[in-house]
N, C-alpha and C. Protein backbone atom coordinates (compact mmCIF):
# COMPACT_ATOMS: atom_id res chain seq x y z
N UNK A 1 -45.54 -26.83 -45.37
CA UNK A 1 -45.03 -25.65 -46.04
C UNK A 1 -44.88 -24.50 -45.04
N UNK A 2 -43.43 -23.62 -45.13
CA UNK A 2 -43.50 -22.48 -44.08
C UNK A 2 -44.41 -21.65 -44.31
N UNK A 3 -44.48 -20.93 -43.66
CA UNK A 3 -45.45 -19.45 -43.71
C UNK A 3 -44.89 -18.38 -42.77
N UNK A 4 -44.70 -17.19 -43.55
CA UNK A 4 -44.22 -15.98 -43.16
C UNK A 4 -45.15 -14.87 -42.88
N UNK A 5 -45.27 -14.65 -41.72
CA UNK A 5 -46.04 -13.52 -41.51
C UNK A 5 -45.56 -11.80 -41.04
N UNK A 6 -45.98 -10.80 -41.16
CA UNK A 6 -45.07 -9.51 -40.20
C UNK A 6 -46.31 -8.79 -39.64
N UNK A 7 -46.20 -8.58 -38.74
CA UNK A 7 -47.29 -7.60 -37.73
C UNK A 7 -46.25 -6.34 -37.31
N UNK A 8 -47.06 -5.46 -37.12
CA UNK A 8 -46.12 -3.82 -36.73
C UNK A 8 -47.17 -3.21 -35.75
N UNK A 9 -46.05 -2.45 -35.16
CA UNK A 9 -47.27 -1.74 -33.85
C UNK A 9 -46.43 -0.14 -33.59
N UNK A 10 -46.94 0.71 -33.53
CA UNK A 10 -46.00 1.83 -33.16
C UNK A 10 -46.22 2.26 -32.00
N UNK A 11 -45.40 2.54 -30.80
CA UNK A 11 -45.37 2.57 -29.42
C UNK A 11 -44.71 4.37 -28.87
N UNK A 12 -45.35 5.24 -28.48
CA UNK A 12 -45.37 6.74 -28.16
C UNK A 12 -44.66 6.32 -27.01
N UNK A 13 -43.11 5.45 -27.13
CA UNK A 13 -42.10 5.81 -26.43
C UNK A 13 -40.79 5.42 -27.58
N UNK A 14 -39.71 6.09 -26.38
CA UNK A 14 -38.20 6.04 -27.04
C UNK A 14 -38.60 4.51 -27.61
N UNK A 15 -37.25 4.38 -28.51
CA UNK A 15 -37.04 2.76 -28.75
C UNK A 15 -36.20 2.14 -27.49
N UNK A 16 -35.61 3.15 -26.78
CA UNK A 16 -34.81 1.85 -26.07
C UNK A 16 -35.71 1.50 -24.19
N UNK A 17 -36.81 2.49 -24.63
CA UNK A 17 -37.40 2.04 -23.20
C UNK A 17 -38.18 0.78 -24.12
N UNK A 18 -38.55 0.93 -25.01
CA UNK A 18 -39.44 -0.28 -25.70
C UNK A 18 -39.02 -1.59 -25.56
N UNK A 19 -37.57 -1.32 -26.39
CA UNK A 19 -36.75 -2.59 -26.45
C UNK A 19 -36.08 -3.47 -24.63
N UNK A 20 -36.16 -2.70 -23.87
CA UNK A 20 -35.91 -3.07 -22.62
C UNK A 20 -37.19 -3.76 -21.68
N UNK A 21 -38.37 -3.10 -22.40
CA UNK A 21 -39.62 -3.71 -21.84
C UNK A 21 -39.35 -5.29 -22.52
N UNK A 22 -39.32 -5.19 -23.83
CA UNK A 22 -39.82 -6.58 -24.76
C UNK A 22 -39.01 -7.49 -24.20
N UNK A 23 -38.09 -7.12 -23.34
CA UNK A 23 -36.63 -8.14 -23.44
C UNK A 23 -37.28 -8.94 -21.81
N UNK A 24 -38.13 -8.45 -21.22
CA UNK A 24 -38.68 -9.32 -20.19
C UNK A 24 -39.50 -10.02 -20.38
N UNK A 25 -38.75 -11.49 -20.61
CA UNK A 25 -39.83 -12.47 -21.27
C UNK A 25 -40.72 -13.00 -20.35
N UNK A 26 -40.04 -13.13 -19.24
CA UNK A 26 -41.23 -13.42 -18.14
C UNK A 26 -42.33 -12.81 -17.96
N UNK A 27 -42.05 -11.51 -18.26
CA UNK A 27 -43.58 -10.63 -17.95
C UNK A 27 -44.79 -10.60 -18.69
N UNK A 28 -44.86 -11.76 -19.71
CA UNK A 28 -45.24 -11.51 -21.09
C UNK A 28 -46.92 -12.29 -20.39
N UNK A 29 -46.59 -13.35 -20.07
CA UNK A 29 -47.83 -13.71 -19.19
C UNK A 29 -48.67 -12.56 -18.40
N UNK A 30 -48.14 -11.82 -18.04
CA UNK A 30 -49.03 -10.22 -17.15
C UNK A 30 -49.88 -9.83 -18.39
N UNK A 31 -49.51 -9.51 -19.62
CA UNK A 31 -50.35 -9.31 -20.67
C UNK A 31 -50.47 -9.45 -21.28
N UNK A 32 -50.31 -10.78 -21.71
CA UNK A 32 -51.03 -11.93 -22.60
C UNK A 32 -51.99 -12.82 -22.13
N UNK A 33 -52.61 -12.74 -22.79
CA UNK A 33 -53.94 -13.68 -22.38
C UNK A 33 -53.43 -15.46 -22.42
N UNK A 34 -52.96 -15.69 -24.21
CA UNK A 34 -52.96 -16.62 -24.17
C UNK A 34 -51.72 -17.72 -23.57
N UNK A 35 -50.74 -16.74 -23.25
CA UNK A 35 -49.71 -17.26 -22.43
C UNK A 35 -49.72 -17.77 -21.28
N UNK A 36 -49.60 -18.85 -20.71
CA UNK A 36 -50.14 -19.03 -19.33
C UNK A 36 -48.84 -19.33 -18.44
N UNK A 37 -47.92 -19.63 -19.13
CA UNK A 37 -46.26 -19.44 -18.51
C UNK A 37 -45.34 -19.19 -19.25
N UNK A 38 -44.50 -18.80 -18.75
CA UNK A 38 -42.86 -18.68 -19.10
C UNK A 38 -41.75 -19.14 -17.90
N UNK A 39 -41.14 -19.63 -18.31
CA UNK A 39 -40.04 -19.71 -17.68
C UNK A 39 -38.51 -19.59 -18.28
N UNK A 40 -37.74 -19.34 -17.69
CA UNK A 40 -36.48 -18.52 -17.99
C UNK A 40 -35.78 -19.80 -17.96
N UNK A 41 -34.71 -20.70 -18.89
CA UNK A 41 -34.14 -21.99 -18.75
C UNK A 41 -32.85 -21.42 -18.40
N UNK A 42 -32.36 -20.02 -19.42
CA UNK A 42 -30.93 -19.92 -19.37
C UNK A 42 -31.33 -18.25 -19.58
N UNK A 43 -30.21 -17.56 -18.90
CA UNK A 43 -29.99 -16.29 -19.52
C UNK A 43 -28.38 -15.81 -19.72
N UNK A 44 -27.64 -15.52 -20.75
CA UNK A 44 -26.17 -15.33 -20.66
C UNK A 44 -26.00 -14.07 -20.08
N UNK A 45 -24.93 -13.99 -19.13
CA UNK A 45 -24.28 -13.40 -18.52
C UNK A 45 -24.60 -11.58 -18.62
N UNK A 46 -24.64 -11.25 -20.06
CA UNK A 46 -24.40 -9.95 -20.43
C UNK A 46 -26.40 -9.61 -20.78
N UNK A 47 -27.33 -10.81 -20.84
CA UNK A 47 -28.06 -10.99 -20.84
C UNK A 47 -29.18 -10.75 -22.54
N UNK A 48 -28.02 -11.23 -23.42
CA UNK A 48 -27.81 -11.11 -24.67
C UNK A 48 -28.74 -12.34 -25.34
N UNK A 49 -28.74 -13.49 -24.53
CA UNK A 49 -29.11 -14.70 -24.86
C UNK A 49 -30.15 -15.47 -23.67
N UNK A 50 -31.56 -15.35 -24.21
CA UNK A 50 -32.42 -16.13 -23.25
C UNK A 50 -32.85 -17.24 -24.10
N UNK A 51 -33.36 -18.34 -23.01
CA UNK A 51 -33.58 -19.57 -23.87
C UNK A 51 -34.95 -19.70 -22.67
N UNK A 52 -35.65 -19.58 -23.12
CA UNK A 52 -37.23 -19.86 -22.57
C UNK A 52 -37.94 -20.95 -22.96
N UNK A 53 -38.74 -21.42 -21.93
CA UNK A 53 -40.17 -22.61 -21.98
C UNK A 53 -41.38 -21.87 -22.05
N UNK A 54 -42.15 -21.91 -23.00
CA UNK A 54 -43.52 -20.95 -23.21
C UNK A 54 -44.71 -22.33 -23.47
N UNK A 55 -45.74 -21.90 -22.35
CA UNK A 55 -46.83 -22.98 -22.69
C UNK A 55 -47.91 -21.37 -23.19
N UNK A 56 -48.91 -21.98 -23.74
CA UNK A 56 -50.10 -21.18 -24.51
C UNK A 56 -50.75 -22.06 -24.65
N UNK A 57 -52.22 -21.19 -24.40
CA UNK A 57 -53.43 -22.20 -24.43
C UNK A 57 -54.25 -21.69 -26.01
N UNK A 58 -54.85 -22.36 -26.91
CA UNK A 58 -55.19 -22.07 -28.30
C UNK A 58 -56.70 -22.70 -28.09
N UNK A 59 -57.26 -21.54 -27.20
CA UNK A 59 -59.19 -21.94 -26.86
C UNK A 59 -59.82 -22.56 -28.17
N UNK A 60 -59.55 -22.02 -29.55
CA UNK A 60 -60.34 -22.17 -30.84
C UNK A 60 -60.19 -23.83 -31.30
N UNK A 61 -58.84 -24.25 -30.62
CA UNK A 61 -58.74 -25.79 -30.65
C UNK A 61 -58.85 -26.68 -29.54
N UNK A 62 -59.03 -26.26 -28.37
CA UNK A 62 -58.90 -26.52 -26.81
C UNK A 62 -57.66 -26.85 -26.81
N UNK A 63 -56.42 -27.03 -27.22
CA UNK A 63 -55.03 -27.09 -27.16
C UNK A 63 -54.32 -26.41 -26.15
N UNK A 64 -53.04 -26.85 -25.88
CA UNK A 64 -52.20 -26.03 -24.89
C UNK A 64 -51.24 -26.43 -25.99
N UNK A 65 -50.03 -25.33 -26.55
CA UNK A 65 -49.15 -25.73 -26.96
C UNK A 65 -48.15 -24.98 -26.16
N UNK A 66 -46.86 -25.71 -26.50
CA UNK A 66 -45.57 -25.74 -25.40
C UNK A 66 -44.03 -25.36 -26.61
N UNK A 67 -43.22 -25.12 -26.17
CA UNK A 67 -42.25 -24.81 -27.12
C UNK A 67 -40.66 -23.78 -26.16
N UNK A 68 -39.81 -24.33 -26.66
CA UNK A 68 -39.20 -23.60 -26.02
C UNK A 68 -37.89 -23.11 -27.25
N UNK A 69 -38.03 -21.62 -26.61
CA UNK A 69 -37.15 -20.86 -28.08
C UNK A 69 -36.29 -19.83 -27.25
N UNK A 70 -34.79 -19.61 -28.05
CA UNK A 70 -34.38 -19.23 -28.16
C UNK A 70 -33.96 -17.44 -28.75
N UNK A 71 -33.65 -16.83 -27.57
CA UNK A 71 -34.12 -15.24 -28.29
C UNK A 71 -32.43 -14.89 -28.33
N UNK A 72 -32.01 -13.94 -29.45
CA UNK A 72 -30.82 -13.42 -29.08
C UNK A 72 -30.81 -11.92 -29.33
N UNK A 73 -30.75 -11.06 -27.88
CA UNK A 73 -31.16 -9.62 -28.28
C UNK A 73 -29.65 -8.21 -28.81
N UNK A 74 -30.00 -7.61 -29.00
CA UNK A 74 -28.72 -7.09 -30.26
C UNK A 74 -29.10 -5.94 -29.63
N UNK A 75 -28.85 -5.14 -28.54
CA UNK A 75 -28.73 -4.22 -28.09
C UNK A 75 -28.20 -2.77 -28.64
N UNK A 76 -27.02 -3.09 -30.01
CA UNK A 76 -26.98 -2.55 -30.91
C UNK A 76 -27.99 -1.95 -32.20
N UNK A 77 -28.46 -2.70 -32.21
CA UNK A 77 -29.05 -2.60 -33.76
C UNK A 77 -30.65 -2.55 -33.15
N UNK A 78 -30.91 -2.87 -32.36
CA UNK A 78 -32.09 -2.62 -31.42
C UNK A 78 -33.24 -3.86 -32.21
N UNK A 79 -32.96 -5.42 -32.24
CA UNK A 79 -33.49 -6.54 -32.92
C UNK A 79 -33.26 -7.58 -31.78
N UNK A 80 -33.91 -8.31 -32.23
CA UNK A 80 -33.99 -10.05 -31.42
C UNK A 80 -34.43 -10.91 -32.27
N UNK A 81 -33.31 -11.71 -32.30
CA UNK A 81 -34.10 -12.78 -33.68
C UNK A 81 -34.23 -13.88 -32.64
N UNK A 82 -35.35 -14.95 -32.66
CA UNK A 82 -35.62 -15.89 -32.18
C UNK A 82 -35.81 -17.15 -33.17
N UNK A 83 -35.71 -18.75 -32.60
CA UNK A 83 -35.59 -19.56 -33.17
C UNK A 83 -36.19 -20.32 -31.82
N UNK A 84 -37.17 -21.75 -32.70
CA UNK A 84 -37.56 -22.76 -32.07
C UNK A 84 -36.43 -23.34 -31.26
N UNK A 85 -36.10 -24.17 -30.38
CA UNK A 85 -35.17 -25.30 -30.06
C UNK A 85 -35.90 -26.62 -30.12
N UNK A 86 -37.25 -26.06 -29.26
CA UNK A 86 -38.16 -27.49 -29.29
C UNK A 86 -39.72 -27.18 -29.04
N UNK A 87 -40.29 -28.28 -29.13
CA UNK A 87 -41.79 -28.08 -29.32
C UNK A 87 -42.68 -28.26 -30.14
N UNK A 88 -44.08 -27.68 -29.79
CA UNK A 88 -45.25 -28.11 -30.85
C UNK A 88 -45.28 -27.98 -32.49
N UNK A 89 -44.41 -26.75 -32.50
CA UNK A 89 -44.87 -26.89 -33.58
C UNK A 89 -43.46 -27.29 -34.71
N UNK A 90 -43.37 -27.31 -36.10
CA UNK A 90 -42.61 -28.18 -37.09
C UNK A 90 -41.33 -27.00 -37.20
N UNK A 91 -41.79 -25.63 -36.99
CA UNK A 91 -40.20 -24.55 -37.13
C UNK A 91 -41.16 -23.39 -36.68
N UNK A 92 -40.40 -22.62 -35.85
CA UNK A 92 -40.98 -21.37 -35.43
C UNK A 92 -39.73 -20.53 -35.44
N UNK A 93 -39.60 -19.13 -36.24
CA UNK A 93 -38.07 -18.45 -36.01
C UNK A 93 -38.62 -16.99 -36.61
N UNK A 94 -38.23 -16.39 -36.07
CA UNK A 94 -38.35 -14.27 -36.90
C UNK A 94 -37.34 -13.65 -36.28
N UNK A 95 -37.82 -12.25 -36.98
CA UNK A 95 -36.80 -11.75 -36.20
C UNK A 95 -38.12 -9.90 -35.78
N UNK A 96 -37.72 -9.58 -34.78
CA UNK A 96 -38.52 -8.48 -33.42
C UNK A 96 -37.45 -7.47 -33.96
N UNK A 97 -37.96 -6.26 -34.50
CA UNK A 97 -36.81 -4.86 -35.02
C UNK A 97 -38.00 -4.20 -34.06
N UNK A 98 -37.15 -3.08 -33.52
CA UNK A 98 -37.55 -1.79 -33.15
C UNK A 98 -36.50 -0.41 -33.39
N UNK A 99 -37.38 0.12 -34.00
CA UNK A 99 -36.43 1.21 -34.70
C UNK A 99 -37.44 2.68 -34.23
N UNK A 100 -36.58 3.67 -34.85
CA UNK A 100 -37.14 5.11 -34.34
C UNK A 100 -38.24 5.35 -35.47
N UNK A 101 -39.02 5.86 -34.79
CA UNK A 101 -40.08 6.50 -35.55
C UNK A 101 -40.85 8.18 -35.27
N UNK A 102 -41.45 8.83 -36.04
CA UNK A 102 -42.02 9.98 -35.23
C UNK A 102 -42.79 9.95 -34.01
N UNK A 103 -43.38 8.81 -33.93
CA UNK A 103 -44.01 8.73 -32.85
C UNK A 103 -43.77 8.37 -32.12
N UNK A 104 -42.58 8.16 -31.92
CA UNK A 104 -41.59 6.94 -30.69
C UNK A 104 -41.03 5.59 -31.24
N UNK A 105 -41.87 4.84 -31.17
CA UNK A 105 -40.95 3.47 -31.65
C UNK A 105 -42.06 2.45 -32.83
N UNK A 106 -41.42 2.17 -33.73
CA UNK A 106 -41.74 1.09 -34.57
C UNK A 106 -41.61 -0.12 -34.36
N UNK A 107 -42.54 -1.58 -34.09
CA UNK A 107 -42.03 -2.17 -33.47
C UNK A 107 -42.49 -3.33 -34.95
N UNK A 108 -41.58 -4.20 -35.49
CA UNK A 108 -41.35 -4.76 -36.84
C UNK A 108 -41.52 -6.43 -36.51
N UNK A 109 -42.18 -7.40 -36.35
CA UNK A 109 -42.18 -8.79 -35.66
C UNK A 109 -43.02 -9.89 -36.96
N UNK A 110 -41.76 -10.20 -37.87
CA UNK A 110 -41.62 -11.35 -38.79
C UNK A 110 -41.80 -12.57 -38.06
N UNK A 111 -42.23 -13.43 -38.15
CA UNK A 111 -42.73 -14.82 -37.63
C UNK A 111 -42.23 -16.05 -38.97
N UNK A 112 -41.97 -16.73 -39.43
CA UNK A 112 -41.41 -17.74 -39.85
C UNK A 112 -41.75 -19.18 -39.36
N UNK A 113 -43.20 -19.48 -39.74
CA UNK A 113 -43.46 -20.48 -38.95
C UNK A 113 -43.91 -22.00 -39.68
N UNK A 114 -44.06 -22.96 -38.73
CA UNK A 114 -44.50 -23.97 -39.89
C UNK A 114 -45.40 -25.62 -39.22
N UNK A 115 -46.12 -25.68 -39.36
CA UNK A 115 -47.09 -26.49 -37.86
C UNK A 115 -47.67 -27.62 -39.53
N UNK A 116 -47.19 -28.93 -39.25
CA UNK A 116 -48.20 -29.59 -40.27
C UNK A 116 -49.33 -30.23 -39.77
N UNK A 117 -50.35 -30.34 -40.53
CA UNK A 117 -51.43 -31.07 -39.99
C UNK A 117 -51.76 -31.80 -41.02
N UNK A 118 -52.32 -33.40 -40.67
CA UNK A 118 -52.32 -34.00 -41.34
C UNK A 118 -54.14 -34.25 -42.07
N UNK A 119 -54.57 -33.46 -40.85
CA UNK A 119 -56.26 -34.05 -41.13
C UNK A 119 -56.67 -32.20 -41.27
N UNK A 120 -57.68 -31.88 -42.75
CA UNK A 120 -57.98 -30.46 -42.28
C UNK A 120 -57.22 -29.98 -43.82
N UNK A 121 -55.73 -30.17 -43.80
CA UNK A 121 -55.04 -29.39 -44.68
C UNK A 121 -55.67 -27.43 -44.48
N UNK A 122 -56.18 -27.30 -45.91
CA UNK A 122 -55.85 -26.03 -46.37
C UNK A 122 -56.15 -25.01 -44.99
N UNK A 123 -57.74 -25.53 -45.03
CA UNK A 123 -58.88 -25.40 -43.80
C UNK A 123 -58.03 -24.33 -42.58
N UNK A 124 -57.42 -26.06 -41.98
CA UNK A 124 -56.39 -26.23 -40.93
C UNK A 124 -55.65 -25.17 -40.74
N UNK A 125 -54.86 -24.92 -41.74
CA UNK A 125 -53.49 -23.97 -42.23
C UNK A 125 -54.22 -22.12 -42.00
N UNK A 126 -55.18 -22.32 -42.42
CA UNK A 126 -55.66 -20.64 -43.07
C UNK A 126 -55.84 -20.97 -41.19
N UNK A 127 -56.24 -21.49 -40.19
CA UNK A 127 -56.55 -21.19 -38.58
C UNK A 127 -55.55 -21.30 -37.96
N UNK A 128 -54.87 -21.76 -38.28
CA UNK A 128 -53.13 -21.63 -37.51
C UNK A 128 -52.48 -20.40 -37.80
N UNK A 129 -52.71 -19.86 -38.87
CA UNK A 129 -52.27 -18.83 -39.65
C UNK A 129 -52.57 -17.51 -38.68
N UNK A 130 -53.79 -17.46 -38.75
CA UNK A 130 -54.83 -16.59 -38.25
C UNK A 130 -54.40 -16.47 -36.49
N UNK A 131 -54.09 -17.44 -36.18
CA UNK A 131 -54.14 -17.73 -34.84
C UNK A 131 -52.71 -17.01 -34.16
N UNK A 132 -51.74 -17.18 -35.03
CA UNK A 132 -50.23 -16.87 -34.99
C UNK A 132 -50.31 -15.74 -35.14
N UNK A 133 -50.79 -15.01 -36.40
CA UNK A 133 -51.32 -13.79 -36.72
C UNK A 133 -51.51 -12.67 -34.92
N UNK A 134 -52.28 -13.33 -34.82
CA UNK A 134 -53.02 -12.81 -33.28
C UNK A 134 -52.38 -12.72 -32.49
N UNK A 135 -51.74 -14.02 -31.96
CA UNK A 135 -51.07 -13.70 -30.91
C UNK A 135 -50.14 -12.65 -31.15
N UNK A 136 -49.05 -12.67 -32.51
CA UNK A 136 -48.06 -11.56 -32.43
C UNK A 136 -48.82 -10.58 -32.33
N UNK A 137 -49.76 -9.85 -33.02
CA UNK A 137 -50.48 -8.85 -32.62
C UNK A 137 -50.59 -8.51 -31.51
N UNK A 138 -50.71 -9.36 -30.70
CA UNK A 138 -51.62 -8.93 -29.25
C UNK A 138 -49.73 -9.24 -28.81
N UNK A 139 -49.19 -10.12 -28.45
CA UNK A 139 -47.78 -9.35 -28.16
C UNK A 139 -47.29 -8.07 -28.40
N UNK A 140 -47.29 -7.19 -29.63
CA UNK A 140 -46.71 -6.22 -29.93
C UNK A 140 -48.05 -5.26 -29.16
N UNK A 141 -48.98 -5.17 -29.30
CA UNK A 141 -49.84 -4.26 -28.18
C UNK A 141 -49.67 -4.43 -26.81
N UNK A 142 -49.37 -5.95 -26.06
CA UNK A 142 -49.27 -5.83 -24.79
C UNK A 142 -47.97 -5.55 -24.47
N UNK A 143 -47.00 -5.21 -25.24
CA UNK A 143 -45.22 -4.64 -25.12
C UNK A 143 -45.83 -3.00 -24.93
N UNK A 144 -46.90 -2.60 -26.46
CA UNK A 144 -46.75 -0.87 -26.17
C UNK A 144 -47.74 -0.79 -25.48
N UNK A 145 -48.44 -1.17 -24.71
CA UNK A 145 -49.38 -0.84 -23.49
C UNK A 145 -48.72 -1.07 -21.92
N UNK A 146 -47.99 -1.45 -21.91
CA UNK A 146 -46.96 -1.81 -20.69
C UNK A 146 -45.34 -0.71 -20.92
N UNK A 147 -45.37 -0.63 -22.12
CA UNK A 147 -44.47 0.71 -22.27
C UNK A 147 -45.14 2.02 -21.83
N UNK A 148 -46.38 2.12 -22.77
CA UNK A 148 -47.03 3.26 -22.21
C UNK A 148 -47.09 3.44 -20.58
N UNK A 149 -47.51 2.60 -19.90
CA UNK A 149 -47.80 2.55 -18.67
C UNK A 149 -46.67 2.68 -18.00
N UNK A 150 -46.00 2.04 -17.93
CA UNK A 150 -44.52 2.62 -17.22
C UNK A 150 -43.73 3.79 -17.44
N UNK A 151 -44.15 4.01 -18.63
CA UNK A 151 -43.93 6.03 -19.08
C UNK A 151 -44.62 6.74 -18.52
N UNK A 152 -46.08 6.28 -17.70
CA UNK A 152 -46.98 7.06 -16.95
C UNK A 152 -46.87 7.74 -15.87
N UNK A 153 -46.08 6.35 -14.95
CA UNK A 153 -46.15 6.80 -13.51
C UNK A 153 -45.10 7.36 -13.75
């Protein structure tokens, strides 16, 4: 069964220094813990369309999971919706809004996800949940803590 989650973070910069940080997927390993690579497969031309390999390590299961997804960023509308191509888990897809706020930027990150397990069920589900939960969290803080910081110097 899918499961939909949304995490929000508000970031004391513009939206479009925000949205220009998030769009470096490589850097995401500098401050993420549980990310331990990225790599860049494809990027289009205008740099609208990245297609990335992401491994993550999931300590609470000793797991490494792997996956590689598809981001398409909208420079307009200031969004990136992403979609699985391949990998661990059964469907992974949301969509990343950053919009204006009083305080600088709103940062909006829907997750759409879906991992079956066959041994565990409900158990299982409520720690995957939790786990997904987190990481976007801690993505959307390590985007506005690396925004902040580059607004510093």
């Amino acid at each position: 069964m899918a499961e939909t989650l949304t995490v929000e973070q508000i970031v004391r910069a513009p939206v479009e220094q925000v949205f220009a940080i998030a769009r470096q997927v490589e850097r995401f390993p500098d401050w993420l813990d549980y990310v331990t690579a990225i790599r860049v497969l494809e990027r289009s031309e205008d740099g609208k369309v990245v297609v990335s390999e992401w491994e993550a390590s999931v300590p609470m299961f000793g797991l490494k999971a792997r996956w590689v997804e598809r981001d398409e960023w909208d420079e307009e509308q200031k969004v990136c919706r992403f979609a699985l191509q391949e990998g661990d888990l059964d469907k992974y897809e949301g969509e990343w809004i950053f919009e204006h706020h009083p305080e600088g930027t709103r940062m909006v990150l829907t997750v759409n996800y879906e991992y079956r397990v066959p041994i565990g069920g409900a158990l299982v589900q409520q720690l995957v949940r939790k786990i997904v939960e987190q990481m976007a969290q801690k993505l959307l803080e390590g985007i506005a803590k690396a925004t902040e910081q580059s607004m510093a110097r």
